[in-house]
Protein backbone atom coordinates (compact mmCIF):
# COMPACT_ATOMS: atom_id res chain seq x y z
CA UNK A 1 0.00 0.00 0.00
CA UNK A 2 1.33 3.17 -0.83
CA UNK A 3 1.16 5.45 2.08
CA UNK A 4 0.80 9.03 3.39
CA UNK A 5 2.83 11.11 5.48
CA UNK A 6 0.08 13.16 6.52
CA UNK A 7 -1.28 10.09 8.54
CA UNK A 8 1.70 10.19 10.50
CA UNK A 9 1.14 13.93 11.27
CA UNK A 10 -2.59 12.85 11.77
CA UNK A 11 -1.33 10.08 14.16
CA UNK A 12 0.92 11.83 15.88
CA UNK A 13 -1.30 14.93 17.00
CA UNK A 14 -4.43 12.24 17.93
CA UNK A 15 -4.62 12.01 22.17
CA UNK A 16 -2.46 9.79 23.50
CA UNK A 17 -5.30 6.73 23.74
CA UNK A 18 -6.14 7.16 19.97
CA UNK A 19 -3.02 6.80 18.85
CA UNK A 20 -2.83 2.93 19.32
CA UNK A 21 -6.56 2.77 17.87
CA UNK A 22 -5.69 4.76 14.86
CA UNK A 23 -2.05 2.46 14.72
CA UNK A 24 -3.97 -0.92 14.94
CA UNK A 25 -7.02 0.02 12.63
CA UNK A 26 -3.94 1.63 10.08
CA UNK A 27 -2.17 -1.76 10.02
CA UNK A 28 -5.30 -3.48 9.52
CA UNK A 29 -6.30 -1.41 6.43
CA UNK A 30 -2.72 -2.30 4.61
CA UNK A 31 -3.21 -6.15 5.87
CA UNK A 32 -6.70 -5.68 4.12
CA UNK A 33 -5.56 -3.42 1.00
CA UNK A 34 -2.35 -4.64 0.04
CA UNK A 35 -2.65 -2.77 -3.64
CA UNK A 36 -4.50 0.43 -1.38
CA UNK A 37 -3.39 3.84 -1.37
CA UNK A 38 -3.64 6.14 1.64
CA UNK A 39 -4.99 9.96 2.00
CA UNK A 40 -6.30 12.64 3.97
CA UNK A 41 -10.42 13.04 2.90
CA UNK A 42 -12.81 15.60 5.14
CA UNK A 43 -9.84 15.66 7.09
CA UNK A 44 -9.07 11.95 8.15
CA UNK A 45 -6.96 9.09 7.43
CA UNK A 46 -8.68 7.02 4.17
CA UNK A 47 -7.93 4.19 2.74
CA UNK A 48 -8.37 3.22 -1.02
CA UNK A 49 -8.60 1.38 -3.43
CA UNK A 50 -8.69 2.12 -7.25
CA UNK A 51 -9.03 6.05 -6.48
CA UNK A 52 -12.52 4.36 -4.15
CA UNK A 53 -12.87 5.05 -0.80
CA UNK A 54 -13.24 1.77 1.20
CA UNK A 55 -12.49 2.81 5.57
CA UNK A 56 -11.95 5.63 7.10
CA UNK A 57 -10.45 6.19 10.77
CA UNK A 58 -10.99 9.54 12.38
CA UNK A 59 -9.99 10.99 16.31
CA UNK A 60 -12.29 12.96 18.50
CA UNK A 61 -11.71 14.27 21.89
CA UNK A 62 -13.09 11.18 23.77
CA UNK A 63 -13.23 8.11 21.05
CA UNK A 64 -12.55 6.68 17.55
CA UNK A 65 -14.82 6.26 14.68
CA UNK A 66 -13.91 3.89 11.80
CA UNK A 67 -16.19 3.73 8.50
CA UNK A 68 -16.14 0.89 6.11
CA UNK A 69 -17.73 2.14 3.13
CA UNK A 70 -19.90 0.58 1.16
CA UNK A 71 -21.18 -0.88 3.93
CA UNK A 72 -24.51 -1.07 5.65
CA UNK A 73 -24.45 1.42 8.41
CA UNK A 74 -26.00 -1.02 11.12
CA UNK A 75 -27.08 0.94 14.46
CA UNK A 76 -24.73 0.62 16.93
CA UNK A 77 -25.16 3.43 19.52
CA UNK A 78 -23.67 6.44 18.89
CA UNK A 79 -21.09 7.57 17.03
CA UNK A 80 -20.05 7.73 13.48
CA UNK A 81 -19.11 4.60 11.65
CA UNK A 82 -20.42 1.18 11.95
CA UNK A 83 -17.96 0.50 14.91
CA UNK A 84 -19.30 3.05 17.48
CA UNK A 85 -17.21 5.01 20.01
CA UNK A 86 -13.91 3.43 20.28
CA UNK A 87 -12.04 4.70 23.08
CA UNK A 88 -9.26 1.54 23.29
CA UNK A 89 -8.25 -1.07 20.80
CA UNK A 90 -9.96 -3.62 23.10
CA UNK A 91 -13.39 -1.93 21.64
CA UNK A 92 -12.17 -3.35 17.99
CA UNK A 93 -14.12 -6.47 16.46
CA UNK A 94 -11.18 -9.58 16.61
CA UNK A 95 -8.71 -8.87 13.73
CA UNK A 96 -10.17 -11.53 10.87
CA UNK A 97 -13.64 -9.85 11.04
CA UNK A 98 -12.69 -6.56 10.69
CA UNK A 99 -9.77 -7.18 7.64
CA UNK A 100 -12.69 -9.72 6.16
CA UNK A 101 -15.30 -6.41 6.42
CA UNK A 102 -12.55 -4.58 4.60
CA UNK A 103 -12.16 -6.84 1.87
CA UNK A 104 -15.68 -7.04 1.39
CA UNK A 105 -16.61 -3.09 0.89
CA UNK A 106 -13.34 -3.58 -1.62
CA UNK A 107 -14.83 -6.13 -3.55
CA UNK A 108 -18.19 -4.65 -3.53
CA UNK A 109 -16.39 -1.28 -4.98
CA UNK A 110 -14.44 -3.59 -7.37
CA UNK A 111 -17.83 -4.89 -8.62
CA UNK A 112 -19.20 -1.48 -8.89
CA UNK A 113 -21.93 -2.12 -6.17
CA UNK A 114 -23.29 0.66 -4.09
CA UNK A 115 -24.65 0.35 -0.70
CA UNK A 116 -28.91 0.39 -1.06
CA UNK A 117 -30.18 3.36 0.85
CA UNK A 118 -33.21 3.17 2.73
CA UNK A 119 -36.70 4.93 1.92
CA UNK A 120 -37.32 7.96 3.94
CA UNK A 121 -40.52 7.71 5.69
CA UNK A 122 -42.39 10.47 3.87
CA UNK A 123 -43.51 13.48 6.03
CA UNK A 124 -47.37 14.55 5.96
CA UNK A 125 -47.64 18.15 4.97
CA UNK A 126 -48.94 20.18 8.07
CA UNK A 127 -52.10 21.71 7.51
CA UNK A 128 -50.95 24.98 9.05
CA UNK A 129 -48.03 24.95 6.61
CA UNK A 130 -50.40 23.78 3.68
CA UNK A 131 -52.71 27.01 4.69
CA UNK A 132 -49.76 29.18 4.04
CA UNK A 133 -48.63 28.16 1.12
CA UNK A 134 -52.19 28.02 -0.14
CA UNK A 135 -52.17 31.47 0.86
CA UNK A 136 -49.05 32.57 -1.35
CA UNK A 137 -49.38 30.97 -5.21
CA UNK A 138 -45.72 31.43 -6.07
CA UNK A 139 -44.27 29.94 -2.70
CA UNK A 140 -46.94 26.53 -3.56
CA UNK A 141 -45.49 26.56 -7.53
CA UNK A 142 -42.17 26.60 -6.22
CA UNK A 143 -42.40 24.46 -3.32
CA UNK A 144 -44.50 21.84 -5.96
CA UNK A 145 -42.09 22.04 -8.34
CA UNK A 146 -39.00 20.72 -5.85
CA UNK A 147 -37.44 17.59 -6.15
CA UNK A 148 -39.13 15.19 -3.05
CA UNK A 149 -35.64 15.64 -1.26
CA UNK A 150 -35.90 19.58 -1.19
CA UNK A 151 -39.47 19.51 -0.03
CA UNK A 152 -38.59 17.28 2.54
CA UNK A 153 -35.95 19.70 3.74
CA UNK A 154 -38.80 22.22 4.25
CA UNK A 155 -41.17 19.84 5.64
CA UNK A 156 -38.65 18.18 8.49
CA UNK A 157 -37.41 21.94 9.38
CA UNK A 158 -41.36 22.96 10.03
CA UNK A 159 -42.24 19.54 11.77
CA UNK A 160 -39.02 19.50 14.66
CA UNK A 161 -39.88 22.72 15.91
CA UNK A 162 -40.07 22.01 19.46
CA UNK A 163 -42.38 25.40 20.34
CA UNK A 164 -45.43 26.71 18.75
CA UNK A 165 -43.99 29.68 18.24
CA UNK A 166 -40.83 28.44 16.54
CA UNK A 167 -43.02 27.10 13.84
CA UNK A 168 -45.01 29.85 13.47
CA UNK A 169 -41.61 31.84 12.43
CA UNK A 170 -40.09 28.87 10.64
CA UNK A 171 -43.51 28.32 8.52
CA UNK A 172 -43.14 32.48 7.71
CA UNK A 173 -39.70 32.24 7.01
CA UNK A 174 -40.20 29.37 4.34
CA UNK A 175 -43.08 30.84 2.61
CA UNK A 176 -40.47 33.74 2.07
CA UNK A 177 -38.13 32.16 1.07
CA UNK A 178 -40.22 29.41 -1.65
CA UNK A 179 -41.86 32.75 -2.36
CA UNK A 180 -37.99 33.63 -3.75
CA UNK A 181 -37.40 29.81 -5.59
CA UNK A 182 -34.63 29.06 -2.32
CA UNK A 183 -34.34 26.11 -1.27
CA UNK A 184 -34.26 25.01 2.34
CA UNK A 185 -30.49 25.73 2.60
CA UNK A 186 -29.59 28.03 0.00
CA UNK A 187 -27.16 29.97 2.16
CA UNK A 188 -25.17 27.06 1.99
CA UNK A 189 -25.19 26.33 -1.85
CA UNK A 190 -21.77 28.32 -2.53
CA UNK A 191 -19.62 27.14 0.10
């Protein structure tokens, strides 16, 4: 595997109980990905395959995170990654698993398979929100004429408000905004 010497860097500034995490998970990647490459993506320690991402390892304050790509994300508490919170190496599936879960989400690239997302529950539209746009033709075109994933946006922003009154604002603000064609988070489009 070719390697990196950014990981070092990365490895080296990691708190003293990640570093034998990131080490371990490191050697494991190579044992997994002999033809791999290494390199720093969002910021963390990835390991390729083919120009593919296949894992990721990452540091936080308190715990690791690994991420085997291409992999289903099973729900394992919190944290990112299909690992959970590592905070020692002892917290690591036995070696064979984890370089055989490897090898799999490189195969699966090789093959050109993609990991099958789920359906998102769809989200009723609120009758208060409906009123509004009901109440404001363009806002309604615009909002009709989104993609299901941009209305969704809208419709999971209105629905979490915690506080009547929060809603009440965030339902204004939206009108105002599908009034203008943005999307839910067009302040964010040209970052």
């Amino acid at each position: 595997m070719t390697t990196d010497p950014r990981i070092d860097d990365y490895i080296a500034r990691a708190a003293p109980f990640a570093q034998p995490i990131l080490i371990h998970l490191r050697k494991l990647a190579h044992e997994a990905l002999p033809n791999g490459e290494e390199a720093i993506k969002w910021r963390v320690p990835t390991f390729m395959q083919g120009g593919k991402n296949i894992v990721s390892i990452a540091a936080f304050k308190a715990h690791c995170a690994c991420v085997i790509h291409h992999e289903e994300q099973e729900a394992v508490g919190e944290g990112m990654g299909q690992l959970g919170k590592l905070a020692t190496v002892d917290d690591l599936p036995p070696d064979e698993e984890l370089v055989g879960r490897i090898r799999r989400g490189a195969e699966r690239v090789a093959e050109g398979k993609r990991r099958q997302s789920k359906p998102k529950a769809e989200i009723p539209m609120p009758e208060d929100f409906a009123t509004a746009l009901e109440n404001n033709l363009r806002a309604k075109q615009n909002f009709d004429s989104f993609t299901p994933a941009q209305r969704r946006e809208y419709l999971e922003w209105i629905t979490e408000a915690k506080r009547a009154e929060t809603r009440t604002k965030r339902i204004a603000t939206a009108v105002e905004w599908l009034a203008e064609g943005k999307r839910r988070n067009w302040k964010y489009e040209n970052c």
